[in-house]
C-alpha atoms as a PDB file:
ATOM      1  CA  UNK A   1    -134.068-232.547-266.430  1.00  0.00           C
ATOM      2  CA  UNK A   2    -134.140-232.959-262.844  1.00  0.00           C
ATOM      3  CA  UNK A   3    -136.888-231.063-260.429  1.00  0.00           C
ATOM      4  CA  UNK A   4    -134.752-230.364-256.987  1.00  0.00           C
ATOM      5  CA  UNK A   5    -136.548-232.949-255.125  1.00  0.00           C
ATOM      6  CA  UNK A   6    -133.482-235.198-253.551  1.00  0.00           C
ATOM      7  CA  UNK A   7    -134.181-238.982-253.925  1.00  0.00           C
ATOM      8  CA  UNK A   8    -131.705-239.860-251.840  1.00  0.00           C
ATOM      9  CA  UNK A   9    -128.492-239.614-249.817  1.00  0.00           C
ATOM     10  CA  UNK A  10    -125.891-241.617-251.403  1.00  0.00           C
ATOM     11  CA  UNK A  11    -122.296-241.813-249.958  1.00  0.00           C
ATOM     12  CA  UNK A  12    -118.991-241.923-252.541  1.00  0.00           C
ATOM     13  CA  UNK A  13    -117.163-245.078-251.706  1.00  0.00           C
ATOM     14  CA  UNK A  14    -113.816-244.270-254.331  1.00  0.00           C
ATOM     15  CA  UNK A  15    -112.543-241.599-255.709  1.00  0.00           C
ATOM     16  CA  UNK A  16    -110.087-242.150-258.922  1.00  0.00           C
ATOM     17  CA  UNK A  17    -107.700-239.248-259.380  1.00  0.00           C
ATOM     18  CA  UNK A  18    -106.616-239.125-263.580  1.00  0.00           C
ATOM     19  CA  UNK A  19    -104.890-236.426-265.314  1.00  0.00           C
ATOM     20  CA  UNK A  20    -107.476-234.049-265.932  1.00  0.00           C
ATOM     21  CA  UNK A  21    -110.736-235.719-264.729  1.00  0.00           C
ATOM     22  CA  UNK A  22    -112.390-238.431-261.624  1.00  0.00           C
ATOM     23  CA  UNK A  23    -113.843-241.122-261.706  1.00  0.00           C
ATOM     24  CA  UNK A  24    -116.766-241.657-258.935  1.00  0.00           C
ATOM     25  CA  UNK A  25    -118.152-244.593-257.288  1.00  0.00           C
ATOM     26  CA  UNK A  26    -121.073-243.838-255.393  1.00  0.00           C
ATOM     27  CA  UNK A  27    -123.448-245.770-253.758  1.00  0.00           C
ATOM     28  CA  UNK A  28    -127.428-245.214-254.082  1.00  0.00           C
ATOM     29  CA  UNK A  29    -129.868-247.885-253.312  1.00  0.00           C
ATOM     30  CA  UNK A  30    -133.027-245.807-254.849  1.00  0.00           C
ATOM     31  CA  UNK A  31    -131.357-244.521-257.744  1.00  0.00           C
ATOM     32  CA  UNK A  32    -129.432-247.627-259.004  1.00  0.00           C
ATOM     33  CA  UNK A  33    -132.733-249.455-259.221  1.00  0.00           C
ATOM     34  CA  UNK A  34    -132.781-249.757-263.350  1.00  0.00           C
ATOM     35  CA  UNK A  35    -129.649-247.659-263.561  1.00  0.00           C
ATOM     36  CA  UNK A  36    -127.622-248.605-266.763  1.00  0.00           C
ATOM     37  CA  UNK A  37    -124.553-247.264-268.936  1.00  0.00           C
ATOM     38  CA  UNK A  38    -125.418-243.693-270.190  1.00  0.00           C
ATOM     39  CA  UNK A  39    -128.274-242.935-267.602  1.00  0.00           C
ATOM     40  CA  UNK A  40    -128.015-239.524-266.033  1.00  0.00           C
ATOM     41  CA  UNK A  41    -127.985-238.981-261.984  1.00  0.00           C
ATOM     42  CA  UNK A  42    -127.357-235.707-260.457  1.00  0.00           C
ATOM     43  CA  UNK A  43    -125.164-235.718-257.779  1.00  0.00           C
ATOM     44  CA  UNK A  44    -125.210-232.619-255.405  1.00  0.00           C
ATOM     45  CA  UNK A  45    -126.925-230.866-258.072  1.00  0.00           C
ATOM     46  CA  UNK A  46    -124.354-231.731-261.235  1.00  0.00           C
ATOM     47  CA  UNK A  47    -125.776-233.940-263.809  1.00  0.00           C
ATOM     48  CA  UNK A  48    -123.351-236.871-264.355  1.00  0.00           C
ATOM     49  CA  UNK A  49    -123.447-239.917-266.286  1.00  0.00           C
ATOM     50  CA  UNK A  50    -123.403-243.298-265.353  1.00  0.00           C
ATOM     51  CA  UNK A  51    -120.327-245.538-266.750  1.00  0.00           C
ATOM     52  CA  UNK A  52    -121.000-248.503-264.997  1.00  0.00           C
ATOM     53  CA  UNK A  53    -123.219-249.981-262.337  1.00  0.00           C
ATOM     54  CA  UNK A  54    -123.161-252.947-259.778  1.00  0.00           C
ATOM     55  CA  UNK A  55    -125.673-253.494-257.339  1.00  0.00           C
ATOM     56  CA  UNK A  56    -126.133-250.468-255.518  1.00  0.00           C
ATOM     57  CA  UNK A  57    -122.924-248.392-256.892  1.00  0.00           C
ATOM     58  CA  UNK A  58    -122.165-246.469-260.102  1.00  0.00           C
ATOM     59  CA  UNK A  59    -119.406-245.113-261.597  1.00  0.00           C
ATOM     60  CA  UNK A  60    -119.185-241.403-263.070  1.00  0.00           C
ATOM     61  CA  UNK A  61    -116.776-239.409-264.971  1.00  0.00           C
ATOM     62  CA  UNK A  62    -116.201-235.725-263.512  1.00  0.00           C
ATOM     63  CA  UNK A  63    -114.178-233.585-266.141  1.00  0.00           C
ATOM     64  CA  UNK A  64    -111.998-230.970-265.251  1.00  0.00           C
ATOM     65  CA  UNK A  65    -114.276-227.805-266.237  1.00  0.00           C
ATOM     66  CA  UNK A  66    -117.148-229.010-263.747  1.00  0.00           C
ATOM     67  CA  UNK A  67    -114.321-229.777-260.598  1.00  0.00           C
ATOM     68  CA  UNK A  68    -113.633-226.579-261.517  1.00  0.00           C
ATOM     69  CA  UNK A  69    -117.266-224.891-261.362  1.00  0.00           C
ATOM     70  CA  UNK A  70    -119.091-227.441-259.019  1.00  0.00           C
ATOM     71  CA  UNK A  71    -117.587-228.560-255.681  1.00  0.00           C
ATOM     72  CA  UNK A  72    -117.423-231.808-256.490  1.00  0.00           C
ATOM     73  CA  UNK A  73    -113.580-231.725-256.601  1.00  0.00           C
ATOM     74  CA  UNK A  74    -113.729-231.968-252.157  1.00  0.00           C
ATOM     75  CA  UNK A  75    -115.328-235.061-252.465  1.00  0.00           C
ATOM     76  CA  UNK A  76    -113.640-237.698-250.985  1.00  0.00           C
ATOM     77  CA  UNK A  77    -114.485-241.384-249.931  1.00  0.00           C
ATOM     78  CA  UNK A  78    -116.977-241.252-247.221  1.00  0.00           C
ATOM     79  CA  UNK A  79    -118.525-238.255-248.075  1.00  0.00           C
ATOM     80  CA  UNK A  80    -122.594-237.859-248.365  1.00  0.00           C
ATOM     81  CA  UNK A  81    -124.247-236.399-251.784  1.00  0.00           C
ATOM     82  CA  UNK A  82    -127.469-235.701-252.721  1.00  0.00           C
ATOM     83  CA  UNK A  83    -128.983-237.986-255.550  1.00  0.00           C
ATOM     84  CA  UNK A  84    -131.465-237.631-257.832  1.00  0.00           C
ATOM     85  CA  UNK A  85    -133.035-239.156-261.280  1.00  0.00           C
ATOM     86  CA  UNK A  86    -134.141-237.460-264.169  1.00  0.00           C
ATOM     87  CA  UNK A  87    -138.014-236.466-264.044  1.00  0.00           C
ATOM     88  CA  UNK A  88    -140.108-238.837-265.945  1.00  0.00           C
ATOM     89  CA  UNK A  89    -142.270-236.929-268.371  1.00  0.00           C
ATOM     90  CA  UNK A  90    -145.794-236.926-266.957  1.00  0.00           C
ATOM     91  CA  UNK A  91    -144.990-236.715-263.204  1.00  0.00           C
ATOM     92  CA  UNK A  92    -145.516-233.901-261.072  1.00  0.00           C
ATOM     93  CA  UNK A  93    -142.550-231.263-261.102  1.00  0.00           C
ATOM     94  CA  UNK A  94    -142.434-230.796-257.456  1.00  0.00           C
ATOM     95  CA  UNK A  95    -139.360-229.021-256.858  1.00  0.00           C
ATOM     96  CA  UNK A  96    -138.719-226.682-259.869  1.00  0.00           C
ATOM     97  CA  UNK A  97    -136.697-226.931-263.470  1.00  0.00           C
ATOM     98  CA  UNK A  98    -133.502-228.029-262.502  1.00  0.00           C
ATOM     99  CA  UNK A  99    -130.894-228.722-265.529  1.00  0.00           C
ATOM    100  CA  UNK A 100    -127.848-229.976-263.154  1.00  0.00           C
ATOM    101  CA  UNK A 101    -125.782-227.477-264.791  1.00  0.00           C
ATOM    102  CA  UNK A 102    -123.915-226.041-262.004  1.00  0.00           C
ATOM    103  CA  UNK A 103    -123.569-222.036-262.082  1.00  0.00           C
ATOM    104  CA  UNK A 104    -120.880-221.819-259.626  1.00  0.00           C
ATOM    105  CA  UNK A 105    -120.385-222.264-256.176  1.00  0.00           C
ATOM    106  CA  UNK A 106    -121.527-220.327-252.625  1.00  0.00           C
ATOM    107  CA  UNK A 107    -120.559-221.367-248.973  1.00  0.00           C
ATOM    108  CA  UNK A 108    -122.294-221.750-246.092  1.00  0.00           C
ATOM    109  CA  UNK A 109    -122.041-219.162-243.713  1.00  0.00           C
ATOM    110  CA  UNK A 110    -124.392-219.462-240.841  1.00  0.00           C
ATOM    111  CA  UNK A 111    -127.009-221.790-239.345  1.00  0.00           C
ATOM    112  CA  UNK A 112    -129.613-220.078-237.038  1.00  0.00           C
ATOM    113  CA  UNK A 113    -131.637-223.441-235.748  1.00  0.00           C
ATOM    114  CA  UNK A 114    -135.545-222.704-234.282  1.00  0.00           C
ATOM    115  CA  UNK A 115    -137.788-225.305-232.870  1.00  0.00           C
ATOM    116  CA  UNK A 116    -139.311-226.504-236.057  1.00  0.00           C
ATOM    117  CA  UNK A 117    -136.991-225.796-239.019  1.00  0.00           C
ATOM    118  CA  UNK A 118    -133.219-223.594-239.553  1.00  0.00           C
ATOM    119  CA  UNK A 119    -132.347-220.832-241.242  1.00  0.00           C
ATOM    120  CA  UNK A 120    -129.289-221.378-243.413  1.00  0.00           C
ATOM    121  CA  UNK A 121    -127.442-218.261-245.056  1.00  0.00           C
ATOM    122  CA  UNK A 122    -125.274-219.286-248.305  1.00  0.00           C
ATOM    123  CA  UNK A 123    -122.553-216.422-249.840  1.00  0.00           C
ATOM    124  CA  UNK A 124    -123.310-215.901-253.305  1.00  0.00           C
ATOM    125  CA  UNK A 125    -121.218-215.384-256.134  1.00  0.00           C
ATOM    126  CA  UNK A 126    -121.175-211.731-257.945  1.00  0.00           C
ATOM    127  CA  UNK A 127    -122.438-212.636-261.027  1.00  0.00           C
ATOM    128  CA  UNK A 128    -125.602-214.774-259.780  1.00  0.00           C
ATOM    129  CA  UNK A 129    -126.685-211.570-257.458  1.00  0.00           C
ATOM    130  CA  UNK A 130    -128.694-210.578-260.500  1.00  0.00           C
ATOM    131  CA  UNK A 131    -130.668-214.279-260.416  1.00  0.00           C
ATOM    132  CA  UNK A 132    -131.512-214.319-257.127  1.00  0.00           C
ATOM    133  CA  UNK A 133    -135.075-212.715-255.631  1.00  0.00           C
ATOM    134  CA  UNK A 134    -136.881-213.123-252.498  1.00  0.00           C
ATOM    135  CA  UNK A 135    -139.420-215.934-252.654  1.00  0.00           C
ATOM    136  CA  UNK A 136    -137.971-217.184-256.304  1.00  0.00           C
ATOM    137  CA  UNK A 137    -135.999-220.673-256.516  1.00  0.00           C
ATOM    138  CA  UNK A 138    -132.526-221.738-256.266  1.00  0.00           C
ATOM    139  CA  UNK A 139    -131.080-225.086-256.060  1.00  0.00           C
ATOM    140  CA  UNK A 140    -128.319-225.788-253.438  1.00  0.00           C
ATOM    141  CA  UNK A 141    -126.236-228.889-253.559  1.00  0.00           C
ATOM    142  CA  UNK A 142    -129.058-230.310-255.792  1.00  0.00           C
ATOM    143  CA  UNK A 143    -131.998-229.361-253.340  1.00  0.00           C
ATOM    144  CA  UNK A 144    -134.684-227.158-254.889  1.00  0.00           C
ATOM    145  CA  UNK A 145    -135.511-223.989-252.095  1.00  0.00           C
ATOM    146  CA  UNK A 146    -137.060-221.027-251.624  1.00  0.00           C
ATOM    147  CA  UNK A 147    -134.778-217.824-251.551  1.00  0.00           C
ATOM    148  CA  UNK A 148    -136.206-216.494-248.158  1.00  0.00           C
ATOM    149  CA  UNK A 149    -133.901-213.146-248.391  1.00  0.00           C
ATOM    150  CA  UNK A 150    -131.880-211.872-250.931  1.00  0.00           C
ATOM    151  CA  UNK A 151    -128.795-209.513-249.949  1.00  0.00           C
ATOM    152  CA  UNK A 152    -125.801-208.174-252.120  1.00  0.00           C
ATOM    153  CA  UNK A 153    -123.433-211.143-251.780  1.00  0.00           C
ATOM    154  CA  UNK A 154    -125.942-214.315-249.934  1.00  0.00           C
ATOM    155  CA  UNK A 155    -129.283-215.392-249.368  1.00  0.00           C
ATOM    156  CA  UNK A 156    -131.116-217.414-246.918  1.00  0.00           C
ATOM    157  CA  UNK A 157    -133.554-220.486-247.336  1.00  0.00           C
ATOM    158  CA  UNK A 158    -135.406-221.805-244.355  1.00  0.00           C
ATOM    159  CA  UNK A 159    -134.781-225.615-244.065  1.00  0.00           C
ATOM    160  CA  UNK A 160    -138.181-227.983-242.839  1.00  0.00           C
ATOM    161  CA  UNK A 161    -137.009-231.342-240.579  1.00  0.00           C
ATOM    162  CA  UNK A 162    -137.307-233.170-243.721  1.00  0.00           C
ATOM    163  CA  UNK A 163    -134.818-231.648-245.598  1.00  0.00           C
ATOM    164  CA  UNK A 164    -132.136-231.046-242.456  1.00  0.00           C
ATOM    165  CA  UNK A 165    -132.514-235.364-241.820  1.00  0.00           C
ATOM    166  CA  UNK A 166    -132.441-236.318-245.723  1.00  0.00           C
ATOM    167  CA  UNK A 167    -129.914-234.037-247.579  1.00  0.00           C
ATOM    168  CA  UNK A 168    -126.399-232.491-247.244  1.00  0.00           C
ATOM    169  CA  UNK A 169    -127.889-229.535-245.427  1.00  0.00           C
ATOM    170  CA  UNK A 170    -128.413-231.257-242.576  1.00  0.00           C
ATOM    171  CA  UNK A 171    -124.656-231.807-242.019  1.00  0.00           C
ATOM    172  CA  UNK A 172    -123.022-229.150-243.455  1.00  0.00           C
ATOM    173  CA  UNK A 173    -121.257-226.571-241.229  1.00  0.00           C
ATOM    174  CA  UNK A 174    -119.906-222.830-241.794  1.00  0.00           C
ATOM    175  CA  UNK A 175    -117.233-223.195-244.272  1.00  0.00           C
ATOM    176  CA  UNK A 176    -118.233-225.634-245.995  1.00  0.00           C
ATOM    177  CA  UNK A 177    -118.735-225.628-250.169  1.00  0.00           C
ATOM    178  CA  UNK A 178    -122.260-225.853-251.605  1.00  0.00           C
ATOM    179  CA  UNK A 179    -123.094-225.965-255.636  1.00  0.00           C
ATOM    180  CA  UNK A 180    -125.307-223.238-256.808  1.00  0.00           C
ATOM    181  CA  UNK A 181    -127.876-223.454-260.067  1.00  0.00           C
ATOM    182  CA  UNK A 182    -129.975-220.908-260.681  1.00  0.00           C
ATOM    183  CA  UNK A 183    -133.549-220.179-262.284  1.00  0.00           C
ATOM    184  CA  UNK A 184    -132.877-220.883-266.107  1.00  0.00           C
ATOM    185  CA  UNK A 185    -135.818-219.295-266.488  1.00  0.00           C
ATOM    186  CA  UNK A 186    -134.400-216.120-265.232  1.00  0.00           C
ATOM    187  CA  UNK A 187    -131.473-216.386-267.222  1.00  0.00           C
ATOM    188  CA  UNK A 188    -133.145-216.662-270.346  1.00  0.00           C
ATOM    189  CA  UNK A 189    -135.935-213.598-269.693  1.00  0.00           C
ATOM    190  CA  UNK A 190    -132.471-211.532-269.116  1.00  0.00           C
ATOM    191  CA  UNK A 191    -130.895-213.015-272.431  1.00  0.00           C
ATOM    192  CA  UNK A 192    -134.301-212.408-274.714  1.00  0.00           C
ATOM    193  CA  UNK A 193    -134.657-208.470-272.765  1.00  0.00           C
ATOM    194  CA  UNK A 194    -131.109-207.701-273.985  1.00  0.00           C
ATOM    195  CA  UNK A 195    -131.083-208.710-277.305  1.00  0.00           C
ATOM    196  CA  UNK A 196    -135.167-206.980-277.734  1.00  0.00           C
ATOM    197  CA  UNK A 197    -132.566-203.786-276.162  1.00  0.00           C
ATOM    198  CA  UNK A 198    -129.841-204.158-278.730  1.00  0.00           C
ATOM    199  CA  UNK A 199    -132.400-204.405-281.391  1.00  0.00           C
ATOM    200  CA  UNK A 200    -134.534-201.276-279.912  1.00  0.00           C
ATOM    201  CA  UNK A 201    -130.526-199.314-280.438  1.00  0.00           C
ATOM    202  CA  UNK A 202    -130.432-199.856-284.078  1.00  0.00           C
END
């Protein structure tokens, strides 16, 4: 369980093509500290597990299904993520409930910059529309927000200094891929309201 809150940014340093799967090595001062063989470490939002881990690199698996659902399949040596370490149970959830199960995948389509923060609008899949409100939560590339507005096919967040100089979102442009999670909580009030509407049809 991860809360949104980005630890870090890391930088992949290799990328291993195999036949249905990659292999990661990605480098993370902050989060390596204690890391070992089966620890979990969300990168851009998509919980992966550590293989192996020398000084301040680590090595994770990607399988096929989640380059197919995350945009982790772009990544390429060189390129910045967004790390993070499980939650420790008894510290403060700042962010939100974040599972690092990816729900699919929006793109950035337009930065509107002001003096103290930017307003970023993201395209949003079809089938998330439903998940999305104004002023509920939504993790981007790992990063827990606030939906500022909600249309039809994208919402915006409003991004503070801190977030623009220590995440992704400070470098992505137009065009570019962003992972999308959603509220789980929202996903399982509209799982319990059908099946209380399937029973009220008996």
């Amino acid at each position: 369980m991860f809360t949104g809150i980005v630890e870090e940014l890391g930088e992949v340093t290799a990328v291993e093509t195999l036949d249905d799967a990659c292999r990661f090595r990605l480098r993370g001062p902050v989060v390596t500290q204690g890391a070992k063989h089966g620890d979990s470490i969300a990168v851009n939002g998509v919980c992966l597990t550590v293989v192996d881990h020398e000084g301040d690199e680590f090595t994770a698996d990607v399988m096929a299904e989640t380059l197919k659902r995350s945009s982790l399949g772009a990544l390429k040596a060189g390129s910045r993520v967004n790390l993070e370490r499980p939650m420790a149970v008894g510290e403060r959830l700042g962010g939100h409930i974040v599972q690092g199960h990816v729900d699919g995948t929006g793109e950035i389509l337009e930065r509107k910059p002001s003096e103290h923060w930017e307003i970023v609008k993201i395209s949003l899949p079809a089938d998330l529309t439903r998940y999305v409100v104004e002023k509920g939560s939504i993790t981007v590339d790992g990063i827990s927000l606030t939906v500022v507005d909600a249309g039809p096919d994208y919402f915006t967040v409003s991004l503070i200094p801190t977030t623009l100089d220590l995440t992704t979102l400070g470098h992505k442009q137009p065009g570019d891929p962003v992972n999308l999670e959603v509220d789980v909580i929202a996903k399982y009030v509209e799982r319990m309201l059908g099946d209380r509407a399937q029973e009220a049809g008996r």
